[in-house]
N, C-alpha and C. Protein backbone atom coordinates (compact mmCIF):
# COMPACT_ATOMS: atom_id res chain seq x y z
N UNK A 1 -117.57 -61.08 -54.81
CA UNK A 1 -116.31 -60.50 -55.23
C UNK A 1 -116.46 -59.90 -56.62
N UNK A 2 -115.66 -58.47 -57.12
CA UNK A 2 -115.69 -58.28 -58.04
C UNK A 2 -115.03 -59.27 -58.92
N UNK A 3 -115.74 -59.09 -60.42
CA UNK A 3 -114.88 -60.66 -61.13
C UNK A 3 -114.91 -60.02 -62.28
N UNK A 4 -113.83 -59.81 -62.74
CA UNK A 4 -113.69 -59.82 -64.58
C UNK A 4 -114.44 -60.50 -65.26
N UNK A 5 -114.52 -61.66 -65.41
CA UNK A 5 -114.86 -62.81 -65.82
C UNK A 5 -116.41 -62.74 -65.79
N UNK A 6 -117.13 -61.98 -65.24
CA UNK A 6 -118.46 -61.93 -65.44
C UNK A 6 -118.73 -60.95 -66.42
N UNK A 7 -117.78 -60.04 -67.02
CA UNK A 7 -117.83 -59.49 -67.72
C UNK A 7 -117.68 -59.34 -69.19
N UNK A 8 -116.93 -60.44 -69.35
CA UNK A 8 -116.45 -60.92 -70.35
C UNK A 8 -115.53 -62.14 -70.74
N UNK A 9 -116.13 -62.98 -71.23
CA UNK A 9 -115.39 -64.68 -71.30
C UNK A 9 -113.92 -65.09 -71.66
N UNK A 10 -113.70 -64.06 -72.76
CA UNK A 10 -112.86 -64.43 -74.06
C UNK A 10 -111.76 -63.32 -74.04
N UNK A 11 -110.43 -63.24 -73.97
CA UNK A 11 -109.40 -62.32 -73.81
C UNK A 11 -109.15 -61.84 -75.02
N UNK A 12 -109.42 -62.59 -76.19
CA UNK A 12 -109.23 -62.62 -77.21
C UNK A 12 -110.05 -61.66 -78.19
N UNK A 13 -111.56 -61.27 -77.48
CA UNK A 13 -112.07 -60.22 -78.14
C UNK A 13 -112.14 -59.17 -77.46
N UNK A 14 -110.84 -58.69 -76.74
CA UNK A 14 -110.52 -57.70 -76.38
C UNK A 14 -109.35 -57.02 -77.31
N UNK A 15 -109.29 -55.60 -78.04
CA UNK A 15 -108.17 -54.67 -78.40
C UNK A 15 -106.90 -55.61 -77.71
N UNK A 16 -105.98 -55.86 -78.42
CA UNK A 16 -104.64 -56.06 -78.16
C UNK A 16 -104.18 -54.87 -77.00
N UNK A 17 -104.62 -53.48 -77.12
CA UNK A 17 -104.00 -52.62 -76.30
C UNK A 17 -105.03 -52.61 -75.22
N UNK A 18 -106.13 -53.30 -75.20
CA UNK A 18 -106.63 -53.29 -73.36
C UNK A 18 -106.10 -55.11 -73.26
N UNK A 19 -105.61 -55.76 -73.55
CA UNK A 19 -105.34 -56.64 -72.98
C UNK A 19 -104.08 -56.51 -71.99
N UNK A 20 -103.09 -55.69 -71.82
CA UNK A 20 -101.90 -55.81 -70.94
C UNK A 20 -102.82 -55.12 -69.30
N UNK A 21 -103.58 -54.47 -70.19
CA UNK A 21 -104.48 -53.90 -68.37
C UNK A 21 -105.36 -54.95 -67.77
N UNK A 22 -105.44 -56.34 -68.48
CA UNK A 22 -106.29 -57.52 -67.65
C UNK A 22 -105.70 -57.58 -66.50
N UNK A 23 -103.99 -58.11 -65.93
CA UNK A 23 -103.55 -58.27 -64.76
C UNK A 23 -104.08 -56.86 -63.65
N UNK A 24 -103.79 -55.78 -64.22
CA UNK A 24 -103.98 -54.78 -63.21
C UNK A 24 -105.75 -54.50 -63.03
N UNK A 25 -106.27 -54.89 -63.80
CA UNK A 25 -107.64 -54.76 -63.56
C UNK A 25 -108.16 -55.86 -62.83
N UNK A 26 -107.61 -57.22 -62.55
CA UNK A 26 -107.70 -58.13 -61.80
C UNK A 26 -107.81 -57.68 -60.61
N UNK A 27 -106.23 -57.13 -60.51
CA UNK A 27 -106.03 -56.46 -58.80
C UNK A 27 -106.54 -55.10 -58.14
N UNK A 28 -106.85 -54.45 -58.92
CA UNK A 28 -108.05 -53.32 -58.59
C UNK A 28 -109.15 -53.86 -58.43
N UNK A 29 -109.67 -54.64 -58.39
CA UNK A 29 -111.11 -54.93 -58.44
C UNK A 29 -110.89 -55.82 -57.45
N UNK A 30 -110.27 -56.18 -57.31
CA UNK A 30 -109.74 -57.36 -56.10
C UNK A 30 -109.87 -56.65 -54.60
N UNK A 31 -108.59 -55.51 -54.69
CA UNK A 31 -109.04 -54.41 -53.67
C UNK A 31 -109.77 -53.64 -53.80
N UNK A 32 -110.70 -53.48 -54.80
CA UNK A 32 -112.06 -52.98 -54.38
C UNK A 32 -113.00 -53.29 -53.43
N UNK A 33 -112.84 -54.96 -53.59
CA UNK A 33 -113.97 -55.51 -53.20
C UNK A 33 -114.20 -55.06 -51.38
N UNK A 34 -115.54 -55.21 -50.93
CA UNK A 34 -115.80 -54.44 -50.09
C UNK A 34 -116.49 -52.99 -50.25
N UNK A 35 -116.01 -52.31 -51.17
CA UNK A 35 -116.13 -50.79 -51.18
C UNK A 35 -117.01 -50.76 -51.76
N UNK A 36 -117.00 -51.43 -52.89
CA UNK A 36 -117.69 -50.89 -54.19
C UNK A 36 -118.26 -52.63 -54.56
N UNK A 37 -119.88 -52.57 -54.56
CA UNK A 37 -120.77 -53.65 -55.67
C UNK A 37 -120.33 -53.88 -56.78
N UNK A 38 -120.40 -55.38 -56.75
CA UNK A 38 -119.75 -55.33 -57.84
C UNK A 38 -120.41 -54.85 -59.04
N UNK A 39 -122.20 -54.72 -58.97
CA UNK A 39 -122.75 -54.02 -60.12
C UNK A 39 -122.91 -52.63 -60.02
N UNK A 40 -122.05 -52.02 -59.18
CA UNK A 40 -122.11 -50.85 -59.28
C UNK A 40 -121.59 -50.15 -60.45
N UNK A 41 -122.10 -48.57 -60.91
CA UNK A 41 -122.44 -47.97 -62.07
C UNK A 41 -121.17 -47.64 -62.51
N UNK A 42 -120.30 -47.30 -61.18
CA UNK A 42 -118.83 -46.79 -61.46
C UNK A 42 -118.43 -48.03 -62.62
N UNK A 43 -118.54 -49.08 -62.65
CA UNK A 43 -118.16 -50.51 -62.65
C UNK A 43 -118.30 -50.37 -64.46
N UNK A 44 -119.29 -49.72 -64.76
CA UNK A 44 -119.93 -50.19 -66.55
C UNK A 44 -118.89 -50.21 -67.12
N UNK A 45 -117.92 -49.31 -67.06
CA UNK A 45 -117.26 -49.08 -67.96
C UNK A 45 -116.49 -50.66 -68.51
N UNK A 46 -116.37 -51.60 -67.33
CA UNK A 46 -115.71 -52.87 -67.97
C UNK A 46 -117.01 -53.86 -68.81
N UNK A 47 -117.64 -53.51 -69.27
CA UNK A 47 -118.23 -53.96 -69.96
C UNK A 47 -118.43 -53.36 -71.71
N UNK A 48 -117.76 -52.21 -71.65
CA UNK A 48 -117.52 -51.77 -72.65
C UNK A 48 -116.07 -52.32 -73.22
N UNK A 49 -115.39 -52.93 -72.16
CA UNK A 49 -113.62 -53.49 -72.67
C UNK A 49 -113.51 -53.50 -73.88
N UNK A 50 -114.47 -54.34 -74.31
CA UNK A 50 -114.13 -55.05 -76.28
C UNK A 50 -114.12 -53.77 -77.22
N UNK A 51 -114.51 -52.53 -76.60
CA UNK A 51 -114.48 -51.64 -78.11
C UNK A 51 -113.26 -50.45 -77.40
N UNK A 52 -112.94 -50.68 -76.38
CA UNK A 52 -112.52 -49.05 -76.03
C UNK A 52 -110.94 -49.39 -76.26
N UNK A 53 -110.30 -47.87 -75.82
CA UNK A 53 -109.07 -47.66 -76.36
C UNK A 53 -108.58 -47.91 -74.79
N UNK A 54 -107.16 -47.55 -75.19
CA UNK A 54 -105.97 -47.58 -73.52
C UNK A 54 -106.56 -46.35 -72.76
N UNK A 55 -106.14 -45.02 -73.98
CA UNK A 55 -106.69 -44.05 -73.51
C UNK A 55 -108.05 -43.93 -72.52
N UNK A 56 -109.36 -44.62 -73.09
CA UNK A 56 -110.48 -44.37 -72.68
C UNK A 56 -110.51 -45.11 -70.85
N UNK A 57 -109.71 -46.68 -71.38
CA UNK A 57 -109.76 -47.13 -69.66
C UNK A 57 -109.33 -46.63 -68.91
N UNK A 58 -108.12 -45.80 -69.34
CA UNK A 58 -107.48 -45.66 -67.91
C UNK A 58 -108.11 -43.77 -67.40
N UNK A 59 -108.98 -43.35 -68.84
CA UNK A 59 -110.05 -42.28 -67.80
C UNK A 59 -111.00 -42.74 -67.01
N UNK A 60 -111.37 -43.61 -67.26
CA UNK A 60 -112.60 -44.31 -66.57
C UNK A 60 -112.11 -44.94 -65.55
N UNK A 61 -110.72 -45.40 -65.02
CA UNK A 61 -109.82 -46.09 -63.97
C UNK A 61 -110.05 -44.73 -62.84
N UNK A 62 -109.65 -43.69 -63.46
CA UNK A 62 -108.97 -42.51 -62.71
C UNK A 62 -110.55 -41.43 -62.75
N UNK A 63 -111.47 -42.13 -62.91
CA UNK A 63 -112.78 -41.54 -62.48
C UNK A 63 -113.51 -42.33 -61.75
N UNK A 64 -112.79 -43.08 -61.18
CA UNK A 64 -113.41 -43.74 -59.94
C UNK A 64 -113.37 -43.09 -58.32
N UNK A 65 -114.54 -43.21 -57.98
CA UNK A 65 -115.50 -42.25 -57.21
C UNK A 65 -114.07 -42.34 -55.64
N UNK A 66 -113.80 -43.91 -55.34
CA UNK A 66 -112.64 -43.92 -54.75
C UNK A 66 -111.38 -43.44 -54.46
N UNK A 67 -111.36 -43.12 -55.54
CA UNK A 67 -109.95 -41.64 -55.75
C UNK A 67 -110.28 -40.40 -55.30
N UNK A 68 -111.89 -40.01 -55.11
CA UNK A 68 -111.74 -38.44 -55.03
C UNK A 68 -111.96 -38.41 -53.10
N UNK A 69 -111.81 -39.99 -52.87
CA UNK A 69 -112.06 -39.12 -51.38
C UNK A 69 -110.55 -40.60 -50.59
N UNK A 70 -110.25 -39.80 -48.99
CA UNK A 70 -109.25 -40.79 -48.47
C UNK A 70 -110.18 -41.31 -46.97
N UNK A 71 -109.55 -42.81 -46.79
CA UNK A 71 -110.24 -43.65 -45.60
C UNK A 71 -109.65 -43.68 -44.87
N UNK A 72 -109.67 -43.05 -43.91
CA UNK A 72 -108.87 -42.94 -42.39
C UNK A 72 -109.41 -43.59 -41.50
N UNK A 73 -108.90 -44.89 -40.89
CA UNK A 73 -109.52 -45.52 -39.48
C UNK A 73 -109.02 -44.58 -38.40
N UNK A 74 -110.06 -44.48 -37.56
CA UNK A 74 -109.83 -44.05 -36.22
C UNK A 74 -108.74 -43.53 -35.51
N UNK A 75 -107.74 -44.76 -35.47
CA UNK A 75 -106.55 -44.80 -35.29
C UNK A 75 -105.39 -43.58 -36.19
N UNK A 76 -105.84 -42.88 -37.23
CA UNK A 76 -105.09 -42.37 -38.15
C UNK A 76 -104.69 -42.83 -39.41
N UNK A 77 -104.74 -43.99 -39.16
CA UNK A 77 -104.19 -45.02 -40.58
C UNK A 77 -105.33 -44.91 -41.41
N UNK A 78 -104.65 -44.75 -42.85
CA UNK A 78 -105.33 -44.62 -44.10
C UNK A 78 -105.24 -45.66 -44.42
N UNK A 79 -106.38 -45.92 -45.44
CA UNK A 79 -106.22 -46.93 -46.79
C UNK A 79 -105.45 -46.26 -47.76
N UNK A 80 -104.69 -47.61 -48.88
CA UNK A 80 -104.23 -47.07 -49.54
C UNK A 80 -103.98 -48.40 -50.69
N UNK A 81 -104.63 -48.23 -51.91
CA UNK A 81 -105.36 -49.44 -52.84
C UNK A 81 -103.99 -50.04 -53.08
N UNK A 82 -103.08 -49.19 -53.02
CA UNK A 82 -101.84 -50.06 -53.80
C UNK A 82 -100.82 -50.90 -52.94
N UNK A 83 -101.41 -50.90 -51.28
CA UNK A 83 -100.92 -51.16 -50.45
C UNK A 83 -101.95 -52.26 -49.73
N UNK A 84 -102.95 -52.45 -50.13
CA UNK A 84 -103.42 -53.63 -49.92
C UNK A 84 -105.60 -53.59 -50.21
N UNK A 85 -105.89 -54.62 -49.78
CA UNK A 85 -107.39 -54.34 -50.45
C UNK A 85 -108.31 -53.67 -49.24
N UNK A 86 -109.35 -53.00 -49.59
CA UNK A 86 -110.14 -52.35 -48.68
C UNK A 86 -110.72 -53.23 -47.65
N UNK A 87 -111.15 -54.67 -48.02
CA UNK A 87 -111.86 -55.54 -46.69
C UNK A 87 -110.26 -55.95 -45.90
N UNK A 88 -109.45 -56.05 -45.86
CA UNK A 88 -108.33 -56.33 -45.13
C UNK A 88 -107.66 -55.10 -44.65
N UNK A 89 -108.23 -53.74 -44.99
CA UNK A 89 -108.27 -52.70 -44.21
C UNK A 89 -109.39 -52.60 -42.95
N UNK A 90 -110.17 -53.00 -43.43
CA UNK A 90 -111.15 -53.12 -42.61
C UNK A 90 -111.51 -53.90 -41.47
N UNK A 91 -110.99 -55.27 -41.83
CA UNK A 91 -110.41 -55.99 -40.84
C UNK A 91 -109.53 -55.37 -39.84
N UNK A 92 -108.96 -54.26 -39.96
CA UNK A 92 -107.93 -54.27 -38.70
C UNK A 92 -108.69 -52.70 -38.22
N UNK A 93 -109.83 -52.09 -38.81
CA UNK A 93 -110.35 -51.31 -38.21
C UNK A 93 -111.50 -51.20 -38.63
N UNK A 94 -111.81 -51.31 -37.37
CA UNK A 94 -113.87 -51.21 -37.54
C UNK A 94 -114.43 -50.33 -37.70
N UNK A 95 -113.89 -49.00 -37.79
CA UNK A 95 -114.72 -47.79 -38.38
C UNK A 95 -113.44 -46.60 -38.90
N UNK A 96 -113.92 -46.53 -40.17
CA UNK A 96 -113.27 -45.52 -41.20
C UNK A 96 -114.01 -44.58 -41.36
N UNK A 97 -113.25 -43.37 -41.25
CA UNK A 97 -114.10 -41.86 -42.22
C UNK A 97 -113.86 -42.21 -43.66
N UNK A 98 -114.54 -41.73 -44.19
CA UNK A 98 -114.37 -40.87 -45.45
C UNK A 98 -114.75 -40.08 -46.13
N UNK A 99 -113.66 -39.12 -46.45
CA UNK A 99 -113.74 -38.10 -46.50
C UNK A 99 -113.34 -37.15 -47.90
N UNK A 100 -113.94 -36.24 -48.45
CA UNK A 100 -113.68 -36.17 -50.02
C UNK A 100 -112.16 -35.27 -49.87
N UNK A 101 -111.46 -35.41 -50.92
CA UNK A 101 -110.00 -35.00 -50.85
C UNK A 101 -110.42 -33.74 -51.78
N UNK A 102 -109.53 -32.78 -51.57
CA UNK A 102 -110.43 -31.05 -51.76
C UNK A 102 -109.16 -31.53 -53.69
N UNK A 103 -108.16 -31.80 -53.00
CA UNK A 103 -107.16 -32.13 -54.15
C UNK A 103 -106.40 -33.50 -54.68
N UNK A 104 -107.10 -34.31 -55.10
CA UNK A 104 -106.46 -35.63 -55.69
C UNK A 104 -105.61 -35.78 -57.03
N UNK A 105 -104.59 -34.66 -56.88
CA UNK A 105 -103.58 -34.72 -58.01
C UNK A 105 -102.82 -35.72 -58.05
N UNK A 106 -102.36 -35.68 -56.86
CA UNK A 106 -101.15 -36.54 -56.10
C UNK A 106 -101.67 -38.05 -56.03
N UNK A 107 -102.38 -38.29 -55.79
CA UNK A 107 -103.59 -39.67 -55.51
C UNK A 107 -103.73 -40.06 -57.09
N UNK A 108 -103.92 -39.39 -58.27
CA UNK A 108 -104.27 -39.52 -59.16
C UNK A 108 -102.64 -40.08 -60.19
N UNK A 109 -102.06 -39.20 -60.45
CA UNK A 109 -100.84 -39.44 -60.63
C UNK A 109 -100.13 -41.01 -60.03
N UNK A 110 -100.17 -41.29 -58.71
CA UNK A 110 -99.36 -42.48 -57.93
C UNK A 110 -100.57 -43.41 -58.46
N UNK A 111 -101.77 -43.22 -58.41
CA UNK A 111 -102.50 -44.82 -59.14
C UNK A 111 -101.96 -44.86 -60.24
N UNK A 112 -101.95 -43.45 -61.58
CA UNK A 112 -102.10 -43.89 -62.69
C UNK A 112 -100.41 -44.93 -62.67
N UNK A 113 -99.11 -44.20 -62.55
CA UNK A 113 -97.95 -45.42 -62.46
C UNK A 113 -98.25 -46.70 -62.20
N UNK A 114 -98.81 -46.85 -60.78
CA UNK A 114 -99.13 -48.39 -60.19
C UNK A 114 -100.09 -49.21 -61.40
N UNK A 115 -100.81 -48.47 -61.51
CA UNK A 115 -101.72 -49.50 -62.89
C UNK A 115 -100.57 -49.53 -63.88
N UNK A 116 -100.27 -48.80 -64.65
CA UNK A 116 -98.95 -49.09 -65.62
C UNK A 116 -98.04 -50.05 -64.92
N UNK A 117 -97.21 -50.60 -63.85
CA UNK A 117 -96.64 -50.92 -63.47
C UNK A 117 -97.20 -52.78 -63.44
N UNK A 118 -98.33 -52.42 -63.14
CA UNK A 118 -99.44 -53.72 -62.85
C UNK A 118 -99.90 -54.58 -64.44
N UNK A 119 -99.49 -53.75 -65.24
CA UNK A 119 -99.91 -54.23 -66.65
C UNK A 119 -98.76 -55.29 -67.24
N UNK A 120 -99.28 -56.17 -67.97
CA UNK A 120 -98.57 -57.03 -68.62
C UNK A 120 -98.18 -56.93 -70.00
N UNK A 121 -97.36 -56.04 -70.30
CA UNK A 121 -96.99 -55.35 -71.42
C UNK A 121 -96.18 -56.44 -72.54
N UNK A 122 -95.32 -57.17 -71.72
CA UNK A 122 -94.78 -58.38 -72.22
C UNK A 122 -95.71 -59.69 -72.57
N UNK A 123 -96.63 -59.46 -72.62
CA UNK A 123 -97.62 -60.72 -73.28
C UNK A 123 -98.17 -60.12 -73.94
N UNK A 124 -98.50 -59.10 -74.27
CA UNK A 124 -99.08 -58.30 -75.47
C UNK A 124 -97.98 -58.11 -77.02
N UNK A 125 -96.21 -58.06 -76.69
CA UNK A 125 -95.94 -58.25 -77.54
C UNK A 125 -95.61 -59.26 -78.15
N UNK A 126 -95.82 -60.37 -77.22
CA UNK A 126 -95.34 -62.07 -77.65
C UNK A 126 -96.37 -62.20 -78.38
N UNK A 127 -97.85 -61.76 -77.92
CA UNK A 127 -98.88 -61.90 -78.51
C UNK A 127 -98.98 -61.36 -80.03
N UNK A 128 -98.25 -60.12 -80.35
CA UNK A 128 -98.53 -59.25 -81.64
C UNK A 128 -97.30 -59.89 -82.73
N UNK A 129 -95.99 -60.47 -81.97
CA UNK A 129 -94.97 -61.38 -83.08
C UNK A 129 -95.27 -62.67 -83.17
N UNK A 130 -96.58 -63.11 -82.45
CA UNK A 130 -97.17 -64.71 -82.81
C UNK A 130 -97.83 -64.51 -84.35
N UNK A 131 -98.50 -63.33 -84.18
CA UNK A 131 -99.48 -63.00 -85.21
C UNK A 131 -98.65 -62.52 -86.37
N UNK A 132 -97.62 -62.36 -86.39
CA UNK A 132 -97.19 -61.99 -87.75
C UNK A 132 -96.57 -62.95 -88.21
C-alpha cells in the first residue's frame, strides 16, 4: 500500500502550510493504490514534503500521470478517484481501458476542489494560535 509514513516520520517537520494536505494526501494515495507503485517516480515528489510550498504540491498533485488519461471498464463505467479507490474499481471489473484524455481541464479543475475540500485547514490554525 502506498504509505505516507514511509516517507516521513514527524508531522512536525513539515511547513505548517503542507500540513492541512496530510488528510487528503492520505486518501489519494489510498486510492491510488493498485495503479501506481508505491516507489514509483510520479511518487518523489512526497519526499520532498519538508521543504516545499502549497503552491509546489498541489503542481506535482495535478501532474500526476493518472489525470491525463480516463479508466473505462468494459461495461462503460469509469473510474473516478474521488468516488472511490482504483483496486475496488477493479474488483467489480476485470478489464479496464485506458485511455489518454486529448483534454483534462475539467478532470483537473474537479480534483484540484476535492483535494482542497479533503484538507484539514482547521488543525493548521489551532496549530498556528498554540504557537503564539
Amino acid at each position: 500500500m502506498l504509505n505516507l509514513d514511509s516517507y516521513f516520520s514527524a508531522h512536525k517537520s513539515l511547513p505548517s502550510e503542507i500540513r492541512p494536505f496530510l488528510p487528503a494526501l492520505h486518501i489519494i494515495l489510498s486510492r491510488l493504490e493498485g495503479l501506481i507503485p508505491p516507489h514509483d517516480t510520479q511518487l518523489a515528489f512526497l519526499s520532498e514534503l519538508p521543504g516545499m510550498k502549497e503552491e509546489e504540491l498541489l503542481v506535482a498533485l495535478l501532474q500526476m500521470d493518472f489525470l491525463k488519461h480516463q479508466y473505462q471498464a468494459v461495461n462503460g463505467e469509469f473510474w473516478d478517484i474521488q468516488r472511490e479507490s482504483y483496486l475496488d474499481f477493479c474488483a467489480r471489473n476485470t478489464e479496464a481501458i485506458i485511455q489518454p484524455l486529448n483534454n483534462n481541464n475539467a478532470v483537473l479543475a474537479s480534483f484540484s476542489m476535492w483535494v482542497i475540500t479533503l484538507c484539514d485547514w482547521e488543525s493548521t490554525a489551532l496549530a498556528s494560535t498554540q504557537q503564539h
